[in-house]
N, C-alpha and C. Protein backbone atom coordinates (compact mmCIF):
# COMPACT_ATOMS: atom_id res chain seq x y z
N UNK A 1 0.85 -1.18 0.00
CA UNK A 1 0.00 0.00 0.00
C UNK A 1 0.89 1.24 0.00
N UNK A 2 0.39 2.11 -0.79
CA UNK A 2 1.60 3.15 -1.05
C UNK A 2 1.33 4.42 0.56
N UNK A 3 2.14 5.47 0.32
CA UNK A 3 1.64 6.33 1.60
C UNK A 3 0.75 6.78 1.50
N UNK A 4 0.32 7.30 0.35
CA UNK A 4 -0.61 8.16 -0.30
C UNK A 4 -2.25 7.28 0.23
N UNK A 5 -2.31 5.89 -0.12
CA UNK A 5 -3.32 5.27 0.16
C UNK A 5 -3.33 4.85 1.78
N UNK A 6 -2.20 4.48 2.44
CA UNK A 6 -2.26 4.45 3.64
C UNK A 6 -2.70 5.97 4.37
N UNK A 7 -2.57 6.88 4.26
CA UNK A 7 -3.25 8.39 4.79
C UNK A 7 -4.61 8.61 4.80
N UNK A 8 -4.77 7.75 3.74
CA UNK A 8 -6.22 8.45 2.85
C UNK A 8 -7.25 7.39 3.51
N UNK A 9 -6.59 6.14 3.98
CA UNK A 9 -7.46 5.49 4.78
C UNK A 9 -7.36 5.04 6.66
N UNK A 10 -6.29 6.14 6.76
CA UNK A 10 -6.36 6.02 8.05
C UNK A 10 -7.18 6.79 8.69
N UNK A 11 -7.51 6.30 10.23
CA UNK A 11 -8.36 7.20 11.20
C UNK A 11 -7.68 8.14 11.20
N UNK A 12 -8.43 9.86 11.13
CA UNK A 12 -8.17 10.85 11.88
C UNK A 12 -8.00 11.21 13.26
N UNK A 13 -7.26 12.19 14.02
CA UNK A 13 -7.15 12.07 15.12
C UNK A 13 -8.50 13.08 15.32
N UNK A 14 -9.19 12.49 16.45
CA UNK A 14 -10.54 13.31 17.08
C UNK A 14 -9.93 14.95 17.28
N UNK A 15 -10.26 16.09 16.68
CA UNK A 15 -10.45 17.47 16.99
C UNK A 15 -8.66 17.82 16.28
N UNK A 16 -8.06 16.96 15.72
CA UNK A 16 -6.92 17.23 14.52
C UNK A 16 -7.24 18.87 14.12
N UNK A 17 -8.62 18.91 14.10
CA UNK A 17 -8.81 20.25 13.26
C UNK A 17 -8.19 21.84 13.82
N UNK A 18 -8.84 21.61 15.44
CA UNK A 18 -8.96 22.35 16.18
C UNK A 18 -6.99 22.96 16.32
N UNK A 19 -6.23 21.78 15.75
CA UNK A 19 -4.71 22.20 15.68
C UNK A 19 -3.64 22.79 14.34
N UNK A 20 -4.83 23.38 13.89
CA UNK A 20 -4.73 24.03 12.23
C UNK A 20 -4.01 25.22 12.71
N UNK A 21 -3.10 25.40 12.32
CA UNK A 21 -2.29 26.96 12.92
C UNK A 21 -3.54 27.98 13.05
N UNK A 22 -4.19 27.87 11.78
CA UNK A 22 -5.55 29.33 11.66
C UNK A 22 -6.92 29.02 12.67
N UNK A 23 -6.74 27.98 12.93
CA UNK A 23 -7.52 27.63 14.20
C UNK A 23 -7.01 28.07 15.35
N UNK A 24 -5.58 27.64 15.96
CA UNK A 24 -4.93 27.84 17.01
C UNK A 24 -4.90 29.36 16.93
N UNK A 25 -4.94 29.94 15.92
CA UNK A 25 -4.75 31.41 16.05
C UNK A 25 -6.07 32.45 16.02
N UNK A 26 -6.72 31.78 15.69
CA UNK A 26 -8.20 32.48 15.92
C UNK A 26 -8.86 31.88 17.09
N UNK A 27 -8.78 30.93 17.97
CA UNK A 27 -8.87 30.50 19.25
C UNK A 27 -8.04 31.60 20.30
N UNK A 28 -6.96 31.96 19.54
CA UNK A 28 -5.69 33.23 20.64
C UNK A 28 -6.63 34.15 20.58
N UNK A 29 -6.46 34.88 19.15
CA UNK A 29 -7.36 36.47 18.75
C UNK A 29 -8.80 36.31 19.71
N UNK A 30 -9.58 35.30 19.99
CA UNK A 30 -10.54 35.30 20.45
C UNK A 30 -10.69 35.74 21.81
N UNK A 31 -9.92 34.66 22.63
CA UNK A 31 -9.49 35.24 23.85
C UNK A 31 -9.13 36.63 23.89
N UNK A 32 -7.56 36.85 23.52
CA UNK A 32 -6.85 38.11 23.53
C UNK A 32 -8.24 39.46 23.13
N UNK A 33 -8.85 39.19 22.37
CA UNK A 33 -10.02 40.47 22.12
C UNK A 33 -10.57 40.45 22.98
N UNK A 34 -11.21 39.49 23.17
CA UNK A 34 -12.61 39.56 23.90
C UNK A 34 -11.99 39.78 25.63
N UNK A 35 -11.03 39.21 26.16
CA UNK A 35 -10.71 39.43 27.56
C UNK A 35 -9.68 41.02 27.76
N UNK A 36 -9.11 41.63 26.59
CA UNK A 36 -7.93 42.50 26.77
C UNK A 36 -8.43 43.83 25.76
N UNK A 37 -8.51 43.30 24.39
CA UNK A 37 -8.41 44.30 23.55
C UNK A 37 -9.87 45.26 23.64
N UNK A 38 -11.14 44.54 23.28
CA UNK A 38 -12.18 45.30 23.41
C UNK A 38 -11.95 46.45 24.65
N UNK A 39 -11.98 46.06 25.97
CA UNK A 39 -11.55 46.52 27.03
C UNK A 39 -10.41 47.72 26.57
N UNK A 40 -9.65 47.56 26.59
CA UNK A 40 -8.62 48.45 25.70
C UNK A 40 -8.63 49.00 24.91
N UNK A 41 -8.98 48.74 23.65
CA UNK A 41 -9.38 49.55 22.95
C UNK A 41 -10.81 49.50 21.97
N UNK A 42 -11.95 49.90 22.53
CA UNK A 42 -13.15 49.53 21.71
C UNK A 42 -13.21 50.29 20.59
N UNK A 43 -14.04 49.57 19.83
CA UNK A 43 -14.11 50.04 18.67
C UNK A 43 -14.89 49.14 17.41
N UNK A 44 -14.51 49.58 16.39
CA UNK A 44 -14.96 48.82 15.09
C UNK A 44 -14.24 47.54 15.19
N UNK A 45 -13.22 47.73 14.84
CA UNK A 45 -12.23 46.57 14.59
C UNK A 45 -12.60 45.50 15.67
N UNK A 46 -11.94 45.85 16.76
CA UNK A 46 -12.44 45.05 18.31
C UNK A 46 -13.40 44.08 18.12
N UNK A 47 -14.37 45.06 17.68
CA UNK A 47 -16.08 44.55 17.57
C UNK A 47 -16.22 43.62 16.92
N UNK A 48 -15.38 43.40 15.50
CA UNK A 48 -15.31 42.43 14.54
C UNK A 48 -14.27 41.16 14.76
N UNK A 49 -13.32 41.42 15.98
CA UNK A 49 -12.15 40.75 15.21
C UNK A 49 -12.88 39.49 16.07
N UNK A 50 -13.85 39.62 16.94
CA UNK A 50 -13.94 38.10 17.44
C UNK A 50 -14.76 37.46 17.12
N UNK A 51 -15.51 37.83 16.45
CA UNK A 51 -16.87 37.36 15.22
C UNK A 51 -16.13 36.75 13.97
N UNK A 52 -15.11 37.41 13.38
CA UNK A 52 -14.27 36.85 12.70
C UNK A 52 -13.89 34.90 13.51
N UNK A 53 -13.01 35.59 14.30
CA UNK A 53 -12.44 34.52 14.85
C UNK A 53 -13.29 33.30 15.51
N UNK A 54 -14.44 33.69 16.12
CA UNK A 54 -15.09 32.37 16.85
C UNK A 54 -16.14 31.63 15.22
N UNK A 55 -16.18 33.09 14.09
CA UNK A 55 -16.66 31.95 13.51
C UNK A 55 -15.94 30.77 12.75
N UNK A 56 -14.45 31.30 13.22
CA UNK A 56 -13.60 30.29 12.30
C UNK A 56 -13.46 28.85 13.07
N UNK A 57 -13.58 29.10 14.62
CA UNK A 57 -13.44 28.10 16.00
C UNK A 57 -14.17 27.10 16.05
N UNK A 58 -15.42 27.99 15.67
CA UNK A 58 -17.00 27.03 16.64
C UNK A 58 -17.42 25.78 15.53
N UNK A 59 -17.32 26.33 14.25
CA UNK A 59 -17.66 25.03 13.84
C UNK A 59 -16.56 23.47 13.61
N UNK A 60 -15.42 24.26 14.09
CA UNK A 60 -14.22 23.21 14.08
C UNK A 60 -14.46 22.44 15.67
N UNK A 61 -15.19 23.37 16.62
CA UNK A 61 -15.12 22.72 18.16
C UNK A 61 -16.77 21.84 18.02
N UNK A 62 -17.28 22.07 17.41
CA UNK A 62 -18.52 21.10 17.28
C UNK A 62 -18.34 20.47 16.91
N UNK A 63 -17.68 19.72 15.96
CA UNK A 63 -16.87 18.81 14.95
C UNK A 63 -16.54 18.32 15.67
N UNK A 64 -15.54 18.29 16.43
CA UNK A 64 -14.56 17.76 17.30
C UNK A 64 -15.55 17.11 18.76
N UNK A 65 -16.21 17.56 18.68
CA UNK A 65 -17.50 17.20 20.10
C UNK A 65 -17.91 16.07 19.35
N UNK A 66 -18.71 16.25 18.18
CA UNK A 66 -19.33 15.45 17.33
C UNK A 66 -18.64 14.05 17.02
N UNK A 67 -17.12 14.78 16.62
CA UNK A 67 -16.13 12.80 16.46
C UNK A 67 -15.73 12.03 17.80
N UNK A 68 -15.67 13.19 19.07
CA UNK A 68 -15.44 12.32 20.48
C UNK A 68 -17.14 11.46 20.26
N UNK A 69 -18.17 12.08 20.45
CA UNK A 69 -19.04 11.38 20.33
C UNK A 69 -19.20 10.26 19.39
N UNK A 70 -18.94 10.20 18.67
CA UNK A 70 -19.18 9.26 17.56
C UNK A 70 -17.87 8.14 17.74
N UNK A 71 -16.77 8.48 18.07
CA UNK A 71 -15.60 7.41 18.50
C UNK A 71 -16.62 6.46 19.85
N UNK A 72 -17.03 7.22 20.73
CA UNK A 72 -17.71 6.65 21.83
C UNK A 72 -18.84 5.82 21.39
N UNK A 73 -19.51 6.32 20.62
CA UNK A 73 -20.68 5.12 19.83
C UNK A 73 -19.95 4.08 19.00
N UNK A 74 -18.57 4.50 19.10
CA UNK A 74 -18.20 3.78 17.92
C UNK A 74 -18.77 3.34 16.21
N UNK A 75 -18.50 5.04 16.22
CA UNK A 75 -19.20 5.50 14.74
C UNK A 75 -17.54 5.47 14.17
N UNK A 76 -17.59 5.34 12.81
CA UNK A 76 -16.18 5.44 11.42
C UNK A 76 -16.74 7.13 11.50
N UNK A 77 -15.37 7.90 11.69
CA UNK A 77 -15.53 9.17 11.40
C UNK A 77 -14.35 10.20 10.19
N UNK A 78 -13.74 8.32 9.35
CA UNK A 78 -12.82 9.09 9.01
C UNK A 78 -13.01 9.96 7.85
N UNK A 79 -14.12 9.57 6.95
CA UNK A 79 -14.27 10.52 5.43
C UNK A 79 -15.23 11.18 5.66
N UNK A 80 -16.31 11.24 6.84
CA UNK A 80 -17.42 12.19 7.22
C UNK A 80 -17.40 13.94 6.77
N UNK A 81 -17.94 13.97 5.95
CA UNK A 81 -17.87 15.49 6.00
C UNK A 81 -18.94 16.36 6.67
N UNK A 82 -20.11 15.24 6.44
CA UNK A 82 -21.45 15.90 6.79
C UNK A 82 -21.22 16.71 8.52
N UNK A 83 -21.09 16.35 8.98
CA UNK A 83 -20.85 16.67 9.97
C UNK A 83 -20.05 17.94 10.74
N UNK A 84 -19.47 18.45 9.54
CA UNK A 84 -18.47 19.95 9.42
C UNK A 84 -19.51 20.50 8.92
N UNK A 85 -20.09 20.08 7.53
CA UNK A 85 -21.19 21.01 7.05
C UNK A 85 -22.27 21.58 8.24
N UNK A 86 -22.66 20.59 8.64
CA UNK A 86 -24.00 20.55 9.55
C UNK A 86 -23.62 21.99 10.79
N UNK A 87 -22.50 21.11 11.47
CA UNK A 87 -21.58 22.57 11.78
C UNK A 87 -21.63 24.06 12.14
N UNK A 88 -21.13 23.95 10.57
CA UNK A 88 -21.03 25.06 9.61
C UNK A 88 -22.37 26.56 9.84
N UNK A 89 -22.87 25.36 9.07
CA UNK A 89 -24.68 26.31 8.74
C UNK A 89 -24.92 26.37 10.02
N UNK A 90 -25.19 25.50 11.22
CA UNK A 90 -25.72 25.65 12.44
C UNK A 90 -24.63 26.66 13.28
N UNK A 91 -23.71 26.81 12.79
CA UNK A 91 -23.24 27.96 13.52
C UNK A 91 -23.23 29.35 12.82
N UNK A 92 -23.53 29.59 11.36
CA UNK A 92 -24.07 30.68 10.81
C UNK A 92 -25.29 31.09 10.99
N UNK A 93 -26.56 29.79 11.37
CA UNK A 93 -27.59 30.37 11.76
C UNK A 93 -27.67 30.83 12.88
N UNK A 94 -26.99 29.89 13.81
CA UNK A 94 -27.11 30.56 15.23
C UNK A 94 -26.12 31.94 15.02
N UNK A 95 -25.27 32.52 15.03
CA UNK A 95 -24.73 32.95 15.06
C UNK A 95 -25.76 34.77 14.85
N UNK A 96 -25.84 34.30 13.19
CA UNK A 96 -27.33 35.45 12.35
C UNK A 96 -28.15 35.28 13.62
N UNK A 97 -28.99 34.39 14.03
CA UNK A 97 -29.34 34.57 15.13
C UNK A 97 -29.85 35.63 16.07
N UNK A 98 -28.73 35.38 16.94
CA UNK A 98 -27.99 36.16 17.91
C UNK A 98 -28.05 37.26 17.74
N UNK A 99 -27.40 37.89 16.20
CA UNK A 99 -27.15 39.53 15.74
C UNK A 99 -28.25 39.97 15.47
N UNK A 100 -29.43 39.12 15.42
CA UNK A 100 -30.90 40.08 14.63
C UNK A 100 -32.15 39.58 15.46
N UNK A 101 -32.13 38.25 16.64
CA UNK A 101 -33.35 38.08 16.97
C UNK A 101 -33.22 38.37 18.38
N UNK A 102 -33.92 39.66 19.00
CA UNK A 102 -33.55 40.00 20.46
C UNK A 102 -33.38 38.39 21.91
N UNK A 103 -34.83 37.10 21.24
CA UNK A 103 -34.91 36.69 22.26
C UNK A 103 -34.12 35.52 22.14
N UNK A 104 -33.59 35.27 20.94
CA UNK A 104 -32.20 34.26 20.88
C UNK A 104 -30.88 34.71 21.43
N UNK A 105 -31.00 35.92 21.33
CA UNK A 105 -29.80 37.00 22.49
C UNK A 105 -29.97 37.10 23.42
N UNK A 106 -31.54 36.77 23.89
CA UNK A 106 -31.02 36.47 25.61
C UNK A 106 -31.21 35.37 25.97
N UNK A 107 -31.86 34.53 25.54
CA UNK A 107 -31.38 32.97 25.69
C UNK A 107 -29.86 32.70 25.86
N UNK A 108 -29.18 32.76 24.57
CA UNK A 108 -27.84 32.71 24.56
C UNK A 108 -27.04 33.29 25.78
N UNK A 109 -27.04 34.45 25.87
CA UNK A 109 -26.26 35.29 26.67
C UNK A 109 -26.81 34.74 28.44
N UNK A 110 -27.94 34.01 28.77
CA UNK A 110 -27.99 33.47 29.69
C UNK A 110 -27.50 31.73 30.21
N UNK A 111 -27.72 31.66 28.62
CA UNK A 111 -26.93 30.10 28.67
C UNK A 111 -25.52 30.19 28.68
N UNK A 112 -24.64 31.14 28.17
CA UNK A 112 -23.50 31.28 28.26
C UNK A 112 -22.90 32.05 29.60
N UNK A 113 -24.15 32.81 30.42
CA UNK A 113 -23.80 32.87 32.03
C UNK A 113 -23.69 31.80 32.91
N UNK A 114 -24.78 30.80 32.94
CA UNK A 114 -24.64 29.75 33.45
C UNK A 114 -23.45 28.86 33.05
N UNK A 115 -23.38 28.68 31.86
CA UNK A 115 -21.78 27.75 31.35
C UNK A 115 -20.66 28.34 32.50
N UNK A 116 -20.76 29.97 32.58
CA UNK A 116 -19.32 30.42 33.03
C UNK A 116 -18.93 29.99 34.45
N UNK A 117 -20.40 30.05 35.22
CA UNK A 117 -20.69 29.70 36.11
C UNK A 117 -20.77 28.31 36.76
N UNK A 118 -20.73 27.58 35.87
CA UNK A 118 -20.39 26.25 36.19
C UNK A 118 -19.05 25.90 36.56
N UNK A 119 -18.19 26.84 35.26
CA UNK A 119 -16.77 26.72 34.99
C UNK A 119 -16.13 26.86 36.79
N UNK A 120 -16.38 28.34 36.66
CA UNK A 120 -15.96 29.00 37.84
C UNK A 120 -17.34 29.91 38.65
N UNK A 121 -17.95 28.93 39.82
CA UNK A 121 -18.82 29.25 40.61
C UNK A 121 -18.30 30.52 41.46
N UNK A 122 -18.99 31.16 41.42
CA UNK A 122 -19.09 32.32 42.33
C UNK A 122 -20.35 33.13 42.33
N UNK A 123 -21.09 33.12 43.44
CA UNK A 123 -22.20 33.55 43.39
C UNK A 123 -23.14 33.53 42.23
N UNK A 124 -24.14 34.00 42.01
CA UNK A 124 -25.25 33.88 40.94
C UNK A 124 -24.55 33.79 39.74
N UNK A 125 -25.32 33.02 38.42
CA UNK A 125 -24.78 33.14 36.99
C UNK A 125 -25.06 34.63 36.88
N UNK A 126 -24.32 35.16 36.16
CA UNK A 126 -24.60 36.30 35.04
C UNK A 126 -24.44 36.14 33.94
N UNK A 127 -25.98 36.74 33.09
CA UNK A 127 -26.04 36.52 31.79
C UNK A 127 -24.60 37.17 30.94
N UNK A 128 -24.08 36.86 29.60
CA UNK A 128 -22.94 37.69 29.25
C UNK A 128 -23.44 38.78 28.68
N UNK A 129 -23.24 39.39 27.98
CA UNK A 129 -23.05 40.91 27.34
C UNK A 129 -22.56 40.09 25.89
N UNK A 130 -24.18 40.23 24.79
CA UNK A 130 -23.78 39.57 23.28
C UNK A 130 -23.88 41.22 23.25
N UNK A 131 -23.20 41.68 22.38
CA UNK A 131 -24.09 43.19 21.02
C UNK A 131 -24.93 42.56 19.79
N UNK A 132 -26.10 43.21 19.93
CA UNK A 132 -26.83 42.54 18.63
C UNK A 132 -26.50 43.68 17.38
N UNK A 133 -25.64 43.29 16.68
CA UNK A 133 -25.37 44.44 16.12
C UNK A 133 -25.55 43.78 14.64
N UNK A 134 -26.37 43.81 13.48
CA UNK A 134 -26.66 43.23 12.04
C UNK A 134 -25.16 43.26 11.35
N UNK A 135 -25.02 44.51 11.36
CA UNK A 135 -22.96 44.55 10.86
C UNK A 135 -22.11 43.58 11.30
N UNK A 136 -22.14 42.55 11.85
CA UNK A 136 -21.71 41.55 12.15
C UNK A 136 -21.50 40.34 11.68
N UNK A 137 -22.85 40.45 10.68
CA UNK A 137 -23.12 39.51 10.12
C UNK A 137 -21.88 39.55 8.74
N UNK A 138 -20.90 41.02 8.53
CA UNK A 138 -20.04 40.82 7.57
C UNK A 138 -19.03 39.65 7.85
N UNK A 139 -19.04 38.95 8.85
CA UNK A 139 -17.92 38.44 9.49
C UNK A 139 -18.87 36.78 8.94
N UNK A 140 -19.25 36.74 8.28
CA UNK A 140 -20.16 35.06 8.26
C UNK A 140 -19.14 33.74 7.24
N UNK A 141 -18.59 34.94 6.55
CA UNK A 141 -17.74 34.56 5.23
C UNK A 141 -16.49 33.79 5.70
N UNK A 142 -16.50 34.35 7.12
CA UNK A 142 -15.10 33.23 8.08
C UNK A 142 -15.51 31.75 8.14
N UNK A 143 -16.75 31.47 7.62
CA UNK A 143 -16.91 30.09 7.93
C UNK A 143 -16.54 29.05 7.22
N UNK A 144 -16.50 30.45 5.58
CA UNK A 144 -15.54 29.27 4.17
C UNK A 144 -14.30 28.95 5.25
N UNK A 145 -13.46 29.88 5.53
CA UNK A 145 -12.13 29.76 6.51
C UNK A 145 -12.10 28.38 7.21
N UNK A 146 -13.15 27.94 7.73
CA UNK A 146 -13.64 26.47 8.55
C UNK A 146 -14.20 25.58 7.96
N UNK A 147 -14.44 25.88 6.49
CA UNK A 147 -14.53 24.70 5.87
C UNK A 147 -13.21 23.79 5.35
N UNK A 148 -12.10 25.20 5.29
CA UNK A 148 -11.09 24.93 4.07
C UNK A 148 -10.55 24.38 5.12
N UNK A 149 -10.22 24.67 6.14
CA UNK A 149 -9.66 23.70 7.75
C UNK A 149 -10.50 22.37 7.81
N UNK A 150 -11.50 22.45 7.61
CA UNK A 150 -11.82 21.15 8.13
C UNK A 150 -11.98 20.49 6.95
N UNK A 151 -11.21 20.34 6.16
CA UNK A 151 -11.48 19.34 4.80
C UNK A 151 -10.62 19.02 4.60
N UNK A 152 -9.36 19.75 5.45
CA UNK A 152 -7.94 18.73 5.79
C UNK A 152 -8.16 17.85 6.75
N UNK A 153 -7.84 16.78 6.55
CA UNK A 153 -7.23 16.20 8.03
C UNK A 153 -5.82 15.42 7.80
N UNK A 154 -5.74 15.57 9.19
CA UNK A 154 -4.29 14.54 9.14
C UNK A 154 -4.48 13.20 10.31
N UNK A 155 -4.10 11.85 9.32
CA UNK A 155 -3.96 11.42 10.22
C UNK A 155 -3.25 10.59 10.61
N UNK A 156 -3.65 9.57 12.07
CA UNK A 156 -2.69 8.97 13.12
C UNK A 156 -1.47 8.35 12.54
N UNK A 157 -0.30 9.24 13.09
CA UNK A 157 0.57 8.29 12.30
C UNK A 157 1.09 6.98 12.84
N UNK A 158 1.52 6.42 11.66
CA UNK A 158 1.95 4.73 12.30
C UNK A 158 0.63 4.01 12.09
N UNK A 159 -0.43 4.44 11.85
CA UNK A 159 -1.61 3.54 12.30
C UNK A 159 -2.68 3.32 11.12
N UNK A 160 -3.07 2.52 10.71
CA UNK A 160 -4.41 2.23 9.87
C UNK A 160 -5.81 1.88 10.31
């Protein structure tokens, strides 16, 4: 079997994706904005750069939820694409969402208080702080960005 065919039929490693340099680096920008820069310096840019970035993240971290799950059912997850797609759109809709329907913005922003709150308990959840802002929605086009990532994979080496 040549290498070429040994790659092409080996298992992927579960969340491989999530270690795409443009992943690892829009996972940083995400943090770094949202905890330092907004704070620092608000603005346009600010406003965008993490809408950019989580939409490049989220559908690579659902993916990656999706193949732990499916290794655990012991589902074949190695040529699956559907599953990036599905993703994809479900994180552009939610996403559109968020920026245009007031009561999916506070759903969200209360489900994502409680998450934080789980993380790190301290007194009551607080809902987060989304901006519903429609201009946001320029940032949707990051999700080709997470397709072209997740239609690589690499995988386990040594292993078939």
């Amino acid at each position: 079997m040549t290498a070429v065919a040994r790659a092409s039929s080996a298992k992927p490693v579960i969340g491989d994706r999530l270690l795409h340099p443009v992943a690892l680096a829009a996972i940083c920008v995400l943090l770094v904005n949202d905890h330092v820069l907004k704070a620092a310096y608000p603005g346009f840019v600010t406003g965008k750069l993490s809408d950019f970035a989580g939409l490049i993240f989220f559908p690579l971290f659902l993916t990656a939820i999706y193949e732990f799950a499916a290794t655990l059912a012991r589902r074949d997850v190695r040529t699956d694409r559907l599953p990036l797609l599905v993703a994809i759109v479900a994180t552009g809709v939610l996403f559109s969402a968020i920026k245009l329907v007031p009561e999916v913005n506070d759903v969200v922003r209360h489900a994502l208080g409680v998450a934080q709150w789980v993380i790190v308990p301290a007194g009551a959840a607080v809902p987060t702080h989304i901006v519903m802002d429609p201009t946001d929605l320029v940032a949707l086009p990051a999700l080709a960005v997470a397709y072209v990532i997740g239609s690589v994979r690499r995988p386990r080496a040594g292993r078939e």
